[in-house]
N, C-alpha and C. Protein backbone atom coordinates (compact mmCIF):
# COMPACT_ATOMS: atom_id res chain seq x y z
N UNK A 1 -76.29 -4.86 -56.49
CA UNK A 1 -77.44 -3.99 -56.47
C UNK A 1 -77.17 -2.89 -55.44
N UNK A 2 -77.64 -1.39 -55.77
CA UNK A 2 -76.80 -0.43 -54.90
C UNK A 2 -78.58 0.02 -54.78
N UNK A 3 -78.72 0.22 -53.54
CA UNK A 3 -80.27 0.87 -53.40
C UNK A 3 -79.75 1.91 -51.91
N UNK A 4 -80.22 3.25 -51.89
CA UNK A 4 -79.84 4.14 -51.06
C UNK A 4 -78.32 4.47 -50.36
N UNK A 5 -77.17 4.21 -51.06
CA UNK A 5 -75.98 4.21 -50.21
C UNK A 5 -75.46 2.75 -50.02
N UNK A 6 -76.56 1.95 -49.71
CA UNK A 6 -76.09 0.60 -49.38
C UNK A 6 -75.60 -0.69 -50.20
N UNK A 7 -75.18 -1.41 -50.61
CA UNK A 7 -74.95 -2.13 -51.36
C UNK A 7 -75.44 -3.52 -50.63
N UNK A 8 -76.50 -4.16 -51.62
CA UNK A 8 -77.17 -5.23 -50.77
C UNK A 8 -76.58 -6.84 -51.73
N UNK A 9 -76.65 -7.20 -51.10
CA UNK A 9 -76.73 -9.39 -51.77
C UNK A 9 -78.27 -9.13 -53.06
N UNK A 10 -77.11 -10.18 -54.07
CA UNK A 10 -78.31 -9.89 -55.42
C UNK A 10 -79.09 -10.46 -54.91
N UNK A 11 -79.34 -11.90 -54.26
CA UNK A 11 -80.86 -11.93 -53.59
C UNK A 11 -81.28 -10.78 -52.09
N UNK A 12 -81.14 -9.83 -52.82
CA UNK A 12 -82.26 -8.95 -51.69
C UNK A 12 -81.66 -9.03 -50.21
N UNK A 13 -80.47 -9.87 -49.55
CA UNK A 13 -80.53 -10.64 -48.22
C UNK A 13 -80.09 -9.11 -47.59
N UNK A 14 -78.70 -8.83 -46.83
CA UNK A 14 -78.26 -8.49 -46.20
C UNK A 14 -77.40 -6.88 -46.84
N UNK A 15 -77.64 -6.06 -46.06
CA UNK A 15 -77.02 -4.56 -46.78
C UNK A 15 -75.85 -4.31 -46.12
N UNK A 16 -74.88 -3.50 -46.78
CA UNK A 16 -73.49 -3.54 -46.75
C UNK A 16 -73.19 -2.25 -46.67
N UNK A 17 -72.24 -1.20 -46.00
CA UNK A 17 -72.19 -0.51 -46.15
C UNK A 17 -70.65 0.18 -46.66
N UNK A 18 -71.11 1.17 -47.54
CA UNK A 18 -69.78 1.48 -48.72
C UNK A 18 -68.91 1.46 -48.07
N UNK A 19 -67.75 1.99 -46.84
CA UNK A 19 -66.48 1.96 -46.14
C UNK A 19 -66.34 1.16 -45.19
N UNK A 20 -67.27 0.80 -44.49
CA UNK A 20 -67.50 0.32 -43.18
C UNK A 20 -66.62 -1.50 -43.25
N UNK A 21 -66.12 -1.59 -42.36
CA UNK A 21 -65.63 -2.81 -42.31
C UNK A 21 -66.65 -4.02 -42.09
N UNK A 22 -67.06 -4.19 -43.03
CA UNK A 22 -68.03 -5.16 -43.01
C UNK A 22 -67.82 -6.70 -43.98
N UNK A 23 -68.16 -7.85 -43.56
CA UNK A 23 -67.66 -9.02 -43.88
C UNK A 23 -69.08 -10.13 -44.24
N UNK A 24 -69.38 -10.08 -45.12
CA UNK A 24 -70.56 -10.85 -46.05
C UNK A 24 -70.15 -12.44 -45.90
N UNK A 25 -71.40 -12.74 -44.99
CA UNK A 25 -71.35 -14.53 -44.11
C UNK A 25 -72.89 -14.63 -44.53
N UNK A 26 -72.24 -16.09 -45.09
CA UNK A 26 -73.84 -16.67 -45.13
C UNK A 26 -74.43 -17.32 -43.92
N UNK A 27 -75.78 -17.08 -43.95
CA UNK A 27 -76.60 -17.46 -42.84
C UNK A 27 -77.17 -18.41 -42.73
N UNK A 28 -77.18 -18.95 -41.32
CA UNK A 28 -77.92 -20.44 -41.81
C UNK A 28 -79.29 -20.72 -42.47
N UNK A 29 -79.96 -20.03 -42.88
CA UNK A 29 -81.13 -20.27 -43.52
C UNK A 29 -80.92 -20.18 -45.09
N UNK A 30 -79.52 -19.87 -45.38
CA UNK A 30 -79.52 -19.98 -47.03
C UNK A 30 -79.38 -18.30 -47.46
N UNK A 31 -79.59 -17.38 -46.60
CA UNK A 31 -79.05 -16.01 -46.89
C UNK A 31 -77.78 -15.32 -47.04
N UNK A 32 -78.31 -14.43 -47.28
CA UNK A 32 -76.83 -13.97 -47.16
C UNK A 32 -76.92 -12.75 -46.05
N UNK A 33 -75.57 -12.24 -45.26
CA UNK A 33 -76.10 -11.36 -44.08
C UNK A 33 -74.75 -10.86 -43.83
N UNK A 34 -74.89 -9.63 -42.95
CA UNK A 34 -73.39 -8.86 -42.75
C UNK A 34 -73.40 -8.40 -41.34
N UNK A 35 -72.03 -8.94 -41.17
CA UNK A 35 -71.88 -8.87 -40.09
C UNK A 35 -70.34 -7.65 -39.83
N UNK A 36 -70.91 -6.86 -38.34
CA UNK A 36 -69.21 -6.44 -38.10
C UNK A 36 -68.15 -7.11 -37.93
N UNK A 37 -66.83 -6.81 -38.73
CA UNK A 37 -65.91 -7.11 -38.08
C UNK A 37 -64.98 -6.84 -36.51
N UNK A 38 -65.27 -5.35 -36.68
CA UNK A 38 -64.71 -5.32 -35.58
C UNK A 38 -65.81 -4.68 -34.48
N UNK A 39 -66.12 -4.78 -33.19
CA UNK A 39 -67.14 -4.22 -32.54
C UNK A 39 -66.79 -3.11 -31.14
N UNK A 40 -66.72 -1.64 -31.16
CA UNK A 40 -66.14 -0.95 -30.52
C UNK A 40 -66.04 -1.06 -28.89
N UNK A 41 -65.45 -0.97 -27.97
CA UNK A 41 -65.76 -1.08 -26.67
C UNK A 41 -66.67 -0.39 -25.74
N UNK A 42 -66.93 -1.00 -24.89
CA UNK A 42 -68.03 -0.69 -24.22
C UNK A 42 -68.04 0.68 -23.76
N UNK A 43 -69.16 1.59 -23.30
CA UNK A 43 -68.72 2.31 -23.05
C UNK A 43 -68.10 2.74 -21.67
N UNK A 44 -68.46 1.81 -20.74
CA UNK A 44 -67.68 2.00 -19.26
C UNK A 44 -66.45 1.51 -19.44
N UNK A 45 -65.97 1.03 -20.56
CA UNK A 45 -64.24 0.93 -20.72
C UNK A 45 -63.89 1.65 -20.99
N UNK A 46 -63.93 3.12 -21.21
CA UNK A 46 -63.97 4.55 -21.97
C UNK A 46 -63.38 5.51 -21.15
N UNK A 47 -64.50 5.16 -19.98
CA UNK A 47 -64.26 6.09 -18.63
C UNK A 47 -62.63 6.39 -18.44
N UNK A 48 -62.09 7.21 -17.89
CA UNK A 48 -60.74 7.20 -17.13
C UNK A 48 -60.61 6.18 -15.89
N UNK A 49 -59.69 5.69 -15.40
CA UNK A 49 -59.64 5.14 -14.86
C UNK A 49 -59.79 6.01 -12.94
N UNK A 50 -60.37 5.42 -12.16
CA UNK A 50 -60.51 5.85 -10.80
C UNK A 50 -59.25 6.14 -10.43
N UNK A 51 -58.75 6.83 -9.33
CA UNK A 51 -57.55 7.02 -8.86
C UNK A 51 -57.19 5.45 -7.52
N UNK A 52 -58.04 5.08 -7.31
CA UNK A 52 -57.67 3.85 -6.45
C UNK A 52 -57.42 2.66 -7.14
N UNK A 53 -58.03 2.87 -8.74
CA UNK A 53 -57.57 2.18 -9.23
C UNK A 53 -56.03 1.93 -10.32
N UNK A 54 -55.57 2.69 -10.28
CA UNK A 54 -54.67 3.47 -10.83
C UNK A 54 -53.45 2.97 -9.75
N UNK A 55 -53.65 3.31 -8.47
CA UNK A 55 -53.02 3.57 -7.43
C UNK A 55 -52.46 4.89 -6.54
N UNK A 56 -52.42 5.92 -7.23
CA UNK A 56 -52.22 7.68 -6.66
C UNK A 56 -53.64 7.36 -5.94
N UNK A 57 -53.68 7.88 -4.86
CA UNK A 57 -54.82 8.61 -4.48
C UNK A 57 -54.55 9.98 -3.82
N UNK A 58 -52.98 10.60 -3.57
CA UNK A 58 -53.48 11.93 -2.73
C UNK A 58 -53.08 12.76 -3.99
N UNK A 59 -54.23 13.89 -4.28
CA UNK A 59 -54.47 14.69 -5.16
C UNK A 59 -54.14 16.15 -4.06
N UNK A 60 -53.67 17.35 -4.72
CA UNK A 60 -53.99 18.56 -4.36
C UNK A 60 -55.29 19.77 -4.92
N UNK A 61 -55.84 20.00 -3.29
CA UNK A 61 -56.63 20.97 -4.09
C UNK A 61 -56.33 22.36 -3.47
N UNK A 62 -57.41 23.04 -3.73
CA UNK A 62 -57.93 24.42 -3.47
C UNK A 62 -59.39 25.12 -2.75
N UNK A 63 -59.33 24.74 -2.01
CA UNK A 63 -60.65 25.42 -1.35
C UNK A 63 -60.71 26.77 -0.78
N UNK A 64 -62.06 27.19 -1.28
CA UNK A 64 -62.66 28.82 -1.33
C UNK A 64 -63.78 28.29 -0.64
N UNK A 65 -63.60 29.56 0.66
CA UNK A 65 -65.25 29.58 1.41
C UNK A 65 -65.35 31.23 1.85
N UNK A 66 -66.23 31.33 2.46
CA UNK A 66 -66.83 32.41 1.99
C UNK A 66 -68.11 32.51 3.08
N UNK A 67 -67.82 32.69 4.35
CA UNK A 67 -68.26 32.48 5.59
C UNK A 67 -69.38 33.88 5.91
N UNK A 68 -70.48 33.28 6.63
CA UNK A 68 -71.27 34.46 7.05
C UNK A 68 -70.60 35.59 7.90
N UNK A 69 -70.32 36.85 7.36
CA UNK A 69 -69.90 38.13 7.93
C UNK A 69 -70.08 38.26 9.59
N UNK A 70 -71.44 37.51 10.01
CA UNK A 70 -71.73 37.88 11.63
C UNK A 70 -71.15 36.94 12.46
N UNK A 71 -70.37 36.17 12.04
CA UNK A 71 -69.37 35.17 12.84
C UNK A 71 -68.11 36.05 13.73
N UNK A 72 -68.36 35.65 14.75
CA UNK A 72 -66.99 36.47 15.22
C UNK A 72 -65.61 35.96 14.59
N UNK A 73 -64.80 37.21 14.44
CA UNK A 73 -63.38 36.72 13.92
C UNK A 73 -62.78 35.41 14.72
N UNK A 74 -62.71 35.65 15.97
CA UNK A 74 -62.03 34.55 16.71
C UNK A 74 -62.47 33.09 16.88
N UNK A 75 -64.25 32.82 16.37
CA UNK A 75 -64.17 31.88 16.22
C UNK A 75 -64.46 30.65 14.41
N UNK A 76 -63.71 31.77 13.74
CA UNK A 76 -63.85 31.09 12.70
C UNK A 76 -62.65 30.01 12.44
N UNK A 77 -61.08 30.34 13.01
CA UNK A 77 -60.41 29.10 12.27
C UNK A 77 -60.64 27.56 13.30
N UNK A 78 -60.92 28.27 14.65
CA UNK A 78 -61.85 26.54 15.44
C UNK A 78 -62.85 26.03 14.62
N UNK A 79 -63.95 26.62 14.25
CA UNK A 79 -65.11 26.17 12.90
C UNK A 79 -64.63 25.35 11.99
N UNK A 80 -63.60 25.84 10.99
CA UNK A 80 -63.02 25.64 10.22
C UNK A 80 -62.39 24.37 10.59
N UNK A 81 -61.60 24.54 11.13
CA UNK A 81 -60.51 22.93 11.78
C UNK A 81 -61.76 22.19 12.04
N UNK A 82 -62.91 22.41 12.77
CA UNK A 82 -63.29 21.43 12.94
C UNK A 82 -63.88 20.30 11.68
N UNK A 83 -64.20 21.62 10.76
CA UNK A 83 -64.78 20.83 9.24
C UNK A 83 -63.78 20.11 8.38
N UNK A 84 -62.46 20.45 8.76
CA UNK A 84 -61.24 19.72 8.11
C UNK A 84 -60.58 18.76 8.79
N UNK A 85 -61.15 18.63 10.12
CA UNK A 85 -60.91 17.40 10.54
C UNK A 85 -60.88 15.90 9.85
N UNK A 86 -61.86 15.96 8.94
CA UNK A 86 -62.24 14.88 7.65
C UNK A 86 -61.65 14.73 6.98
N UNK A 87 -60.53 15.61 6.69
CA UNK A 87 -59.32 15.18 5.87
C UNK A 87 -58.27 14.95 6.56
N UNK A 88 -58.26 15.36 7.92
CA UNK A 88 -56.83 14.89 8.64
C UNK A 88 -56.88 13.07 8.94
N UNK A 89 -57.95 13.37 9.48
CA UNK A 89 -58.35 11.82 9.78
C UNK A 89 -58.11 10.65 8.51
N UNK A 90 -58.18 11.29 7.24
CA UNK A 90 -58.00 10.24 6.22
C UNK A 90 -56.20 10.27 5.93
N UNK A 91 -55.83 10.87 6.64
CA UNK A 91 -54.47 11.11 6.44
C UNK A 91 -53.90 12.32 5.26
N UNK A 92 -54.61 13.47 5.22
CA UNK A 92 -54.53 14.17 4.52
C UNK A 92 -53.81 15.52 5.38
N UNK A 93 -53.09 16.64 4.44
CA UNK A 93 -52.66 17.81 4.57
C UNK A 93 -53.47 19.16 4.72
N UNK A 94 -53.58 20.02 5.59
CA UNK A 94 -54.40 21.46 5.14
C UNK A 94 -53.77 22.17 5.74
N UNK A 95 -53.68 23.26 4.82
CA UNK A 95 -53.19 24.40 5.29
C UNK A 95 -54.39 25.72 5.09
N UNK A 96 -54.40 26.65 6.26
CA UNK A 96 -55.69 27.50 5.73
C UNK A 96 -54.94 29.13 6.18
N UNK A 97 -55.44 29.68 5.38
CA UNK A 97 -55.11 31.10 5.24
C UNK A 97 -56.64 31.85 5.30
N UNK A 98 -57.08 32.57 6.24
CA UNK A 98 -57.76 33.42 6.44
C UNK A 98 -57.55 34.73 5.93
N UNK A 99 -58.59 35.17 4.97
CA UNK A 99 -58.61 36.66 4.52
C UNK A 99 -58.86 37.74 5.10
N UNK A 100 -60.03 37.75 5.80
CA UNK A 100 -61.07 38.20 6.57
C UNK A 100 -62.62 38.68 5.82
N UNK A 101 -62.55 39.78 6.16
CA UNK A 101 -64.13 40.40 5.59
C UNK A 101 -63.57 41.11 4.56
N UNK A 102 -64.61 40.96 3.32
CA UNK A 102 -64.24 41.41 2.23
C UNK A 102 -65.63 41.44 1.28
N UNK A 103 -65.87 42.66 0.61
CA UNK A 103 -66.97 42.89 0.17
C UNK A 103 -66.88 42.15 -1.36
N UNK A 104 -68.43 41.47 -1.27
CA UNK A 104 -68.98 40.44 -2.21
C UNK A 104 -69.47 41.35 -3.89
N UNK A 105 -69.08 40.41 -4.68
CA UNK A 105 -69.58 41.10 -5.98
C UNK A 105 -70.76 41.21 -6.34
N UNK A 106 -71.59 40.36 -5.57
CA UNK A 106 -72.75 40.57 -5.75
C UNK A 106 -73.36 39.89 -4.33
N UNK A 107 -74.58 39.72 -4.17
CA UNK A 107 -75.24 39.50 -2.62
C UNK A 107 -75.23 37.61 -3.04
N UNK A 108 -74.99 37.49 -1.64
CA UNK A 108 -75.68 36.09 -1.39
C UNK A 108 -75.66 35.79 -0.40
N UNK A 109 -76.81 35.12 -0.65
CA UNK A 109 -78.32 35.19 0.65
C UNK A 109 -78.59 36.09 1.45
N UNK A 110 -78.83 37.44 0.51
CA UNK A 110 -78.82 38.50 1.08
C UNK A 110 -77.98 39.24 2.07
N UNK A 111 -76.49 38.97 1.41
CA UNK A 111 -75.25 39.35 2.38
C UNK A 111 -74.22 40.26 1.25
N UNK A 112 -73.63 41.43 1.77
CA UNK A 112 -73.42 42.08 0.62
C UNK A 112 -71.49 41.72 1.40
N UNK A 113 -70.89 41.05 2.53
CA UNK A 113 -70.37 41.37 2.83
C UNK A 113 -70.00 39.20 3.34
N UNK A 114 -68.54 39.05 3.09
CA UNK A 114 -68.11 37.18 3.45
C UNK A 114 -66.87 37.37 3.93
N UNK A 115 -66.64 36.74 4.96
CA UNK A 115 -65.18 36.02 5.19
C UNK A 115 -64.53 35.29 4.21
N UNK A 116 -63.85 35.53 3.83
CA UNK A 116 -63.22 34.96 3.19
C UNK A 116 -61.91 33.86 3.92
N UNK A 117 -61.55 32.70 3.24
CA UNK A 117 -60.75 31.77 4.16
C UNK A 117 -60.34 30.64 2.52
N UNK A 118 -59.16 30.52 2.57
CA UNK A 118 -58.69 30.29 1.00
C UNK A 118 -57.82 28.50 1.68
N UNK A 119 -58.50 27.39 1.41
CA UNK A 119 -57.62 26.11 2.50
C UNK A 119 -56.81 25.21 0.96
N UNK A 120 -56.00 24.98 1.34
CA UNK A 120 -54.60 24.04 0.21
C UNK A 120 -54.56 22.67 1.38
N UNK A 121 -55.50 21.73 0.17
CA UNK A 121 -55.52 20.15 0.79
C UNK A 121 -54.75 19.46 -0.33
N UNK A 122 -54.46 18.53 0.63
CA UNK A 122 -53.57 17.34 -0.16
C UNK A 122 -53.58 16.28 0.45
N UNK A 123 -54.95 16.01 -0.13
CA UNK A 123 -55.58 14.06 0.46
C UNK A 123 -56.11 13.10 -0.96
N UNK A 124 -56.82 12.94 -0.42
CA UNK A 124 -57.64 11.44 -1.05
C UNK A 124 -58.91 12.42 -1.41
N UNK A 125 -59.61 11.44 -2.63
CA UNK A 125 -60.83 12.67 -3.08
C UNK A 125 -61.86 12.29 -2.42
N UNK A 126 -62.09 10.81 -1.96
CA UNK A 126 -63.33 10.64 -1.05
C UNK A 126 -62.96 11.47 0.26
N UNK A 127 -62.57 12.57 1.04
CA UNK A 127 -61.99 12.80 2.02
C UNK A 127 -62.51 14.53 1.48
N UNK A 128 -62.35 14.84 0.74
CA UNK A 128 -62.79 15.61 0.49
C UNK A 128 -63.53 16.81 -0.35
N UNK A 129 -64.35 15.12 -0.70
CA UNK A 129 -65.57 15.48 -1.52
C UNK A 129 -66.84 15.24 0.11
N UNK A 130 -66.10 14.62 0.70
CA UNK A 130 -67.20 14.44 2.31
C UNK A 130 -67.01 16.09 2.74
N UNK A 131 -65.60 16.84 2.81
CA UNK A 131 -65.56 17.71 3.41
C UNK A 131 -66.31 18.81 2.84
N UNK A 132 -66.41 18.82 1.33
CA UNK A 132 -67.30 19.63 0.27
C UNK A 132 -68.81 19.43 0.84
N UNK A 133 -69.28 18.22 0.78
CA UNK A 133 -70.47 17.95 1.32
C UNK A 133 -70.73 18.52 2.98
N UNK A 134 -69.96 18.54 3.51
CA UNK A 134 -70.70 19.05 5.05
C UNK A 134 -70.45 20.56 5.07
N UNK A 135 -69.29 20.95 4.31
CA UNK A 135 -69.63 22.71 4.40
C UNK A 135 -70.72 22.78 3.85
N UNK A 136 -70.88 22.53 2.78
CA UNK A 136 -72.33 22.81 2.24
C UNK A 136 -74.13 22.53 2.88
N UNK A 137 -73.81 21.98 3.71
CA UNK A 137 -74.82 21.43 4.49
C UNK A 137 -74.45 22.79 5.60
N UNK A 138 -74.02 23.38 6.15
CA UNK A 138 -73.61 24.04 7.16
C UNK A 138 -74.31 25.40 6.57
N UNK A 139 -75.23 26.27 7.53
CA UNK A 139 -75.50 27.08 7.55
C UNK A 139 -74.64 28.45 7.32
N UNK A 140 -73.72 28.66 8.13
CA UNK A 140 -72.69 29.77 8.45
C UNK A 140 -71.68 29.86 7.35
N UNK A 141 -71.90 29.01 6.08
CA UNK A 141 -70.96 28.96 4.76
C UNK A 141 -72.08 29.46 3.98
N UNK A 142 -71.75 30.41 2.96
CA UNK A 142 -72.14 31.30 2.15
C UNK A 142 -71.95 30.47 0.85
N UNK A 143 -70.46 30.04 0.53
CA UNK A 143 -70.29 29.63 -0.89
C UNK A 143 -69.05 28.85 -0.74
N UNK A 144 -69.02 28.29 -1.35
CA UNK A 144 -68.06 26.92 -1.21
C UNK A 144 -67.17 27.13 -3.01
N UNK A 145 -66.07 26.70 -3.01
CA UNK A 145 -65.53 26.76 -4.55
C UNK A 145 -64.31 25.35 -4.30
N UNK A 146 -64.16 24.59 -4.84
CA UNK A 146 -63.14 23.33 -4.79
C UNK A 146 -62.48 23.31 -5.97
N UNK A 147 -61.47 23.52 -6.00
CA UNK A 147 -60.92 23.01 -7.37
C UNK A 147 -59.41 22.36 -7.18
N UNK A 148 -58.86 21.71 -8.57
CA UNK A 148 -57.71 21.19 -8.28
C UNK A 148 -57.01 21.69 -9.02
N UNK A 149 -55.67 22.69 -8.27
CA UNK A 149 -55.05 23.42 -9.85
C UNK A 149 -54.14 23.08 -10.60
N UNK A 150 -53.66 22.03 -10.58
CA UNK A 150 -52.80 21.23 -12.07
C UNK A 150 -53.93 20.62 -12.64
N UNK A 151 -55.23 20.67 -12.93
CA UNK A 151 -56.21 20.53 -13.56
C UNK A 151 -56.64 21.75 -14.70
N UNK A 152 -56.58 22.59 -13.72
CA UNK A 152 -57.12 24.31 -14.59
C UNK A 152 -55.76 25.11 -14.77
C-alpha cells in the first residue's frame, strides 16, 4: 500500500520510506514497524577536534591594534609588552612592529586619527584569546583585529 510517498505494512502498521535504508521488524505487539538501520553520529562528534586534543597547540597569529592617537609615542611599546606579557608567560613568541600615527578610514570613537602597532604571536590559543580579551577591555585600544594567516 503506497499512501503519500511512503510505503506502509498491508496492515496499516509501520511506514517505510522509498530510498532510505530502512529494515521492516516486527514488533512485539504483533505489528509491523521500521526501524533505522544505520543511525548518524552525534553531533558533538562532528566538531573538529580541539588543538590539545590533537596535540599541536602553538598556532601563529596576527595581531592589529590601533591605539588612542593621545598616547605619547614613547610610552606605547612598554603598554604593549605589558599586555603581551600573557603570552610570554604561556611560553609563547611576539614580535611587534610599530607603525605609528596614521589616519583612520573612518572615525572611531570619535577619533579620526590611531596608532597603529601590527604584533606576530606564536603560542597556544588560550594565551591569546586572554590577550584578545584584556586589550579589549583596555580603554587606550581603539580596535583590536586577530587573525591566523595560514587560515585566510
Amino acid at each position: 500500500m503506497r499512501v503519500r510517498g511512503l510505503w506502509t505494512a498491508p496492515d496499516g502498521g509501520g511506514a517505510i520510506a522509498g530510498n532510505l535504508a530502512l529494515r521492516v521488524l516486527p514488533v512485539i505487539r504483533g505489528g509491523w514497524g521500521a526501524r533505522r538501520v544505520f543511525d548518524p553520529p552525534a553531533a558533538d562528534l562532528l566538531q573538529p577536534p580541539r588543538p590539545e586534543e590533537v596535540g599541536f597547540s602553538v598556532r601563529n597569529y596576527e595581531l592589529m591594534v590601533i591605539l588612542d592617537p593621545e598616547l605619547e609615542e614613547r610610552t606605547i611599546a612598554p603598554s604593549l609588552d605589558r599586555f603581551l606579557t600573557v603570552v610570554t608567560k604561556a611560553g609563547g613568541t611576539v614580535k611587534t612592529e610599530i607603525w605609528g600615527k596614521r589616519r583612520l578610514a573612518y572615525e572611531i570613537k570619535k577619533q579620526i586619527e590611531g596608532i597603529y602597532a601590527i604584533v606576530t604571536i606564536e603560542s597556544d590559543p588560550a594565551a591569546v584569546a586572554e590577550l584578545d580579551r584584556q586589550l579589549n577591555l583596555n580603554e587606550s585600544v581603539l580596535r583590536t583585529k586577530l587573525m591566523r594567516p595560514e587560515a585566510h
